[in-house]
N, C-alpha and C. Protein backbone atom coordinates (compact mmCIF):
# COMPACT_ATOMS: atom_id res chain seq x y z
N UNK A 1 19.25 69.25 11.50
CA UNK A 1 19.02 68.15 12.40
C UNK A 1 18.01 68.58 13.46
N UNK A 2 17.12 67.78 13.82
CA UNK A 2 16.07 68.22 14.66
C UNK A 2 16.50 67.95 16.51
N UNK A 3 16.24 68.62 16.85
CA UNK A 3 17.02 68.63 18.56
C UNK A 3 15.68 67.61 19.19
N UNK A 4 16.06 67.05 20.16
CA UNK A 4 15.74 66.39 21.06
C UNK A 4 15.41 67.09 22.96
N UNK A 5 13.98 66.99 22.67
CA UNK A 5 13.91 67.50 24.20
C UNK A 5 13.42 66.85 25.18
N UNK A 6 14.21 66.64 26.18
CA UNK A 6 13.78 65.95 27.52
C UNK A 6 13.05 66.72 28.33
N UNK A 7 11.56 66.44 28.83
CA UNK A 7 10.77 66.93 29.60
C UNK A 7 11.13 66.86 30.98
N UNK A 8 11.21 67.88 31.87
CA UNK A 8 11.48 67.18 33.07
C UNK A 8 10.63 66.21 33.99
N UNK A 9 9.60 66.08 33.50
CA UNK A 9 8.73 65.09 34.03
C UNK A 9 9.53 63.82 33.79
N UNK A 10 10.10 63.29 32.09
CA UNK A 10 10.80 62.34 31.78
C UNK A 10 12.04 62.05 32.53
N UNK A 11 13.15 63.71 32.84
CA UNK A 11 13.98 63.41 33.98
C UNK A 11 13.52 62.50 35.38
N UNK A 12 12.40 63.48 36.06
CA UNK A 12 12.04 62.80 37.29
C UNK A 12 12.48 61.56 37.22
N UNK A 13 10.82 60.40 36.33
CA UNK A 13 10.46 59.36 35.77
C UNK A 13 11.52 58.46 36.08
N UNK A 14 12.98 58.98 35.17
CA UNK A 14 14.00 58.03 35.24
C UNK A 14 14.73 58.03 36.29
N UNK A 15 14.46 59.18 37.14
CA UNK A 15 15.37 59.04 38.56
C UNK A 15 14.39 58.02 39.82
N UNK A 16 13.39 58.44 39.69
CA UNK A 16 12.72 57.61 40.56
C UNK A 16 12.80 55.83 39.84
N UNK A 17 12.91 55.77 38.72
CA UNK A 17 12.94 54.24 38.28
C UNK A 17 14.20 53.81 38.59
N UNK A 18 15.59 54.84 38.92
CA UNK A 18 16.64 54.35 39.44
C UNK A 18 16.53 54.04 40.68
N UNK A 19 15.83 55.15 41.45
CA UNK A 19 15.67 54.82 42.99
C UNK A 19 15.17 53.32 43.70
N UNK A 20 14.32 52.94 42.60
CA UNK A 20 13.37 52.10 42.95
C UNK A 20 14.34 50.88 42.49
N UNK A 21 15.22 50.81 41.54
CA UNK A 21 16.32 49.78 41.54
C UNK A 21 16.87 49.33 42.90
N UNK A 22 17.21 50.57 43.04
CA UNK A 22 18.39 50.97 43.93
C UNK A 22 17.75 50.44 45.29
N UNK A 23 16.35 50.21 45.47
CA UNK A 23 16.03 50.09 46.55
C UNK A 23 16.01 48.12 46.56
N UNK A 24 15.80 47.85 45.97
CA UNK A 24 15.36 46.63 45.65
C UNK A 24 16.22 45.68 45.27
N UNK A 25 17.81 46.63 44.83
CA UNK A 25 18.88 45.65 44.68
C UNK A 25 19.25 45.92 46.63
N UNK A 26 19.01 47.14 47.66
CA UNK A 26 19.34 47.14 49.19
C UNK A 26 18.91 45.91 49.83
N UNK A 27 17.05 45.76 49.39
CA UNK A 27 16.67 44.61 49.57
C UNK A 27 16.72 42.87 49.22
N UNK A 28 17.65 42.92 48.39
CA UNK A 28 18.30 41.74 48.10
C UNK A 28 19.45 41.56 49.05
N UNK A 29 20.48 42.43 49.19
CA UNK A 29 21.40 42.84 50.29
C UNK A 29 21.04 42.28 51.37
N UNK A 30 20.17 43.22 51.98
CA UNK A 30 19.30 42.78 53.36
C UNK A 30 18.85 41.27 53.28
N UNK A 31 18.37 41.04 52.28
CA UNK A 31 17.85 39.56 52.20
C UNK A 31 18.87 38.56 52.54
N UNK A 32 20.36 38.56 51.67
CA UNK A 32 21.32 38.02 51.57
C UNK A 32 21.90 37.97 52.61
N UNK A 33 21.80 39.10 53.92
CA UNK A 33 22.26 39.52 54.94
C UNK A 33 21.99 38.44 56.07
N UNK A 34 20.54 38.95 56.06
CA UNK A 34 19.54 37.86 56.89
C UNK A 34 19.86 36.23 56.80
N UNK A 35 19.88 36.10 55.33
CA UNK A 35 19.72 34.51 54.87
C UNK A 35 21.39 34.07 55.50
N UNK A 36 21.92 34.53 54.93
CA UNK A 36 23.20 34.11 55.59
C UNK A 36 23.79 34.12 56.76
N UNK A 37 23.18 35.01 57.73
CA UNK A 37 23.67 35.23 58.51
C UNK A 37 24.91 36.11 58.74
N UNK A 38 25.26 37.27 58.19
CA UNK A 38 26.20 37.17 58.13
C UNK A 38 26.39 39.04 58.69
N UNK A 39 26.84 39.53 59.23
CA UNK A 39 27.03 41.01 60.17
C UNK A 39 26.41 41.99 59.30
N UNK A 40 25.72 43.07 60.19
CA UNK A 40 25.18 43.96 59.77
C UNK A 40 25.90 44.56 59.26
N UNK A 41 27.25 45.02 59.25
CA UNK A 41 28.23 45.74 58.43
C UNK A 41 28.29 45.41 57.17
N UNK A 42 27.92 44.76 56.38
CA UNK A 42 28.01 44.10 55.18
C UNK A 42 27.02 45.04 54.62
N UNK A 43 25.89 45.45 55.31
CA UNK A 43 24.56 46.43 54.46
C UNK A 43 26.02 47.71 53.74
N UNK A 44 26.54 47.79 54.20
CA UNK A 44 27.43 49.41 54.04
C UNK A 44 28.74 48.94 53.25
N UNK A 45 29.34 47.63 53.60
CA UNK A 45 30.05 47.53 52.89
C UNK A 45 30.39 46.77 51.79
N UNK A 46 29.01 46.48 51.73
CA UNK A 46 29.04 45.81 50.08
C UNK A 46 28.14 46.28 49.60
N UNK A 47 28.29 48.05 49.50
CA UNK A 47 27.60 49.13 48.54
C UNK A 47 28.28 49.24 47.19
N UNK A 48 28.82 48.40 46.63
CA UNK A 48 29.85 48.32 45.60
C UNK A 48 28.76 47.54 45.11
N UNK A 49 28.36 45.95 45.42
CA UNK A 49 27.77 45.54 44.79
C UNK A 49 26.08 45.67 44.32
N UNK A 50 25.49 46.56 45.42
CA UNK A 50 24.59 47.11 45.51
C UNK A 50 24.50 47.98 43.97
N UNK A 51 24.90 48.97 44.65
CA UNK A 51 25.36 49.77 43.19
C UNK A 51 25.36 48.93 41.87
N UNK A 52 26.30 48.06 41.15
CA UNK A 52 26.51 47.38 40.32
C UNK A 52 25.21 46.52 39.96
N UNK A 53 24.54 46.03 41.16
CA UNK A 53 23.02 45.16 40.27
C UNK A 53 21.96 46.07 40.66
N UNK A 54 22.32 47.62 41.04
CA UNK A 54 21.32 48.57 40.73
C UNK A 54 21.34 49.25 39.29
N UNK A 55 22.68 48.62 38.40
CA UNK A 55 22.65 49.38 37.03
C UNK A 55 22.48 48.21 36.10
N UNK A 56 22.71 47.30 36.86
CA UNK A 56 22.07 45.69 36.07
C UNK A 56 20.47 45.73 35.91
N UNK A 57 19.59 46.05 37.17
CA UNK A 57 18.12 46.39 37.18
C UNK A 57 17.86 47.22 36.27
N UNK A 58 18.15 48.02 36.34
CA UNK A 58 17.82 49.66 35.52
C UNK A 58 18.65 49.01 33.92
N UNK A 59 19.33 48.49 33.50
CA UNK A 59 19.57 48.31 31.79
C UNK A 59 18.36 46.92 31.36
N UNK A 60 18.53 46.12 32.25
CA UNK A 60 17.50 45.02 32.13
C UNK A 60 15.84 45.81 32.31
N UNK A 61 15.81 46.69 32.71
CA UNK A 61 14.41 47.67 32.25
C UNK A 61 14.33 48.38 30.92
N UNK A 62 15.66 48.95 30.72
CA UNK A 62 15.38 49.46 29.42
C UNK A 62 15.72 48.40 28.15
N UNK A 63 16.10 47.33 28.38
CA UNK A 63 15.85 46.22 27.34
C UNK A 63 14.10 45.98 27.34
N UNK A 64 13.63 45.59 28.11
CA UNK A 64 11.79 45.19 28.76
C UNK A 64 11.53 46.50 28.13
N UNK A 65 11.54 47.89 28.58
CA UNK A 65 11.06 48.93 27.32
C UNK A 65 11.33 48.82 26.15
N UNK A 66 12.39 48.27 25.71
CA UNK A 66 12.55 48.34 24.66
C UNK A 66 11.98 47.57 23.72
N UNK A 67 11.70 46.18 24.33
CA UNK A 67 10.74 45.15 23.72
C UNK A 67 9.70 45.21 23.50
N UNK A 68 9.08 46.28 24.70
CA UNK A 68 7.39 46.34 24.30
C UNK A 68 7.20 47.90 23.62
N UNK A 69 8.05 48.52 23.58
CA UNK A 69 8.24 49.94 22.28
C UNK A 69 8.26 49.38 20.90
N UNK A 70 9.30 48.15 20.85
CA UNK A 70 9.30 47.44 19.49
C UNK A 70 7.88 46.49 19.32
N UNK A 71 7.37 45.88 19.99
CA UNK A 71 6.21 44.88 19.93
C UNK A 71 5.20 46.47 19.67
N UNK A 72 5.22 47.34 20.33
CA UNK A 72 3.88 48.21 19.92
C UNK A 72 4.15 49.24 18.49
N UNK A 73 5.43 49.47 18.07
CA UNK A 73 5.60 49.69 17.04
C UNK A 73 5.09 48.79 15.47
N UNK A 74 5.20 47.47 15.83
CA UNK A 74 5.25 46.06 15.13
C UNK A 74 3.85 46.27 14.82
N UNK A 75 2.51 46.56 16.39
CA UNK A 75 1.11 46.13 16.24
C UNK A 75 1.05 47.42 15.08
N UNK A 76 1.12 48.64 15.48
CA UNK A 76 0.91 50.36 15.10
C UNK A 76 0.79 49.72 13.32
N UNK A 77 2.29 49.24 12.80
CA UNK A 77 2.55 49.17 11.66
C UNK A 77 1.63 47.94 11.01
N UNK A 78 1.12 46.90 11.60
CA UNK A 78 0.37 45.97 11.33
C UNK A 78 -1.20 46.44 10.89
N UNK A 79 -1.79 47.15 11.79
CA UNK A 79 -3.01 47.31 11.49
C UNK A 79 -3.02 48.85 10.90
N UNK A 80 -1.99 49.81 10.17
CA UNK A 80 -2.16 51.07 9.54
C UNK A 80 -2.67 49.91 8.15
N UNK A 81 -2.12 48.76 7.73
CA UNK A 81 -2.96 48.40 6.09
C UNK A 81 -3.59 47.94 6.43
């Protein structure tokens, strides 16, 4: 069986694409915060849900990779005949 190696460049890659979830589900937070009106304590304590549509972002990315890995596999195999 042939082993599989992760580059750490590829580690980084995927930590910073979490970060960048992670930042952007805060900013929905904050948004939700603002829009509603509703106490600054909420940034901290609704890190539960933060969390949760920061792993919703990040699987809904690797579906979107996965579509255009399959669409460029599809072209690759189209124009080899």
């Amino acid at each position: 069986m042939k082993d599989i190696v992760i580059t750490a460049q590829r580690v980084k890659r995927e930590w910073l694409t979490v970060l960048v979830c992670f930042i952007a589900a805060c900013l929905v937070n904050l948004g939700a915060i603002i829009g509603y009106s509703r106490p600054w304590t909420e940034l901290f304590s609704q890190i539960g849900y933060v969390v949760a549509v920061t792993v919703l972002l990040y699987i809904l990315l690797w579906i979107v990779r996965g579509i255009i890995a399959l669409v460029k596999w599809i072209i690759r195999k189209i124009t080899k005949h």
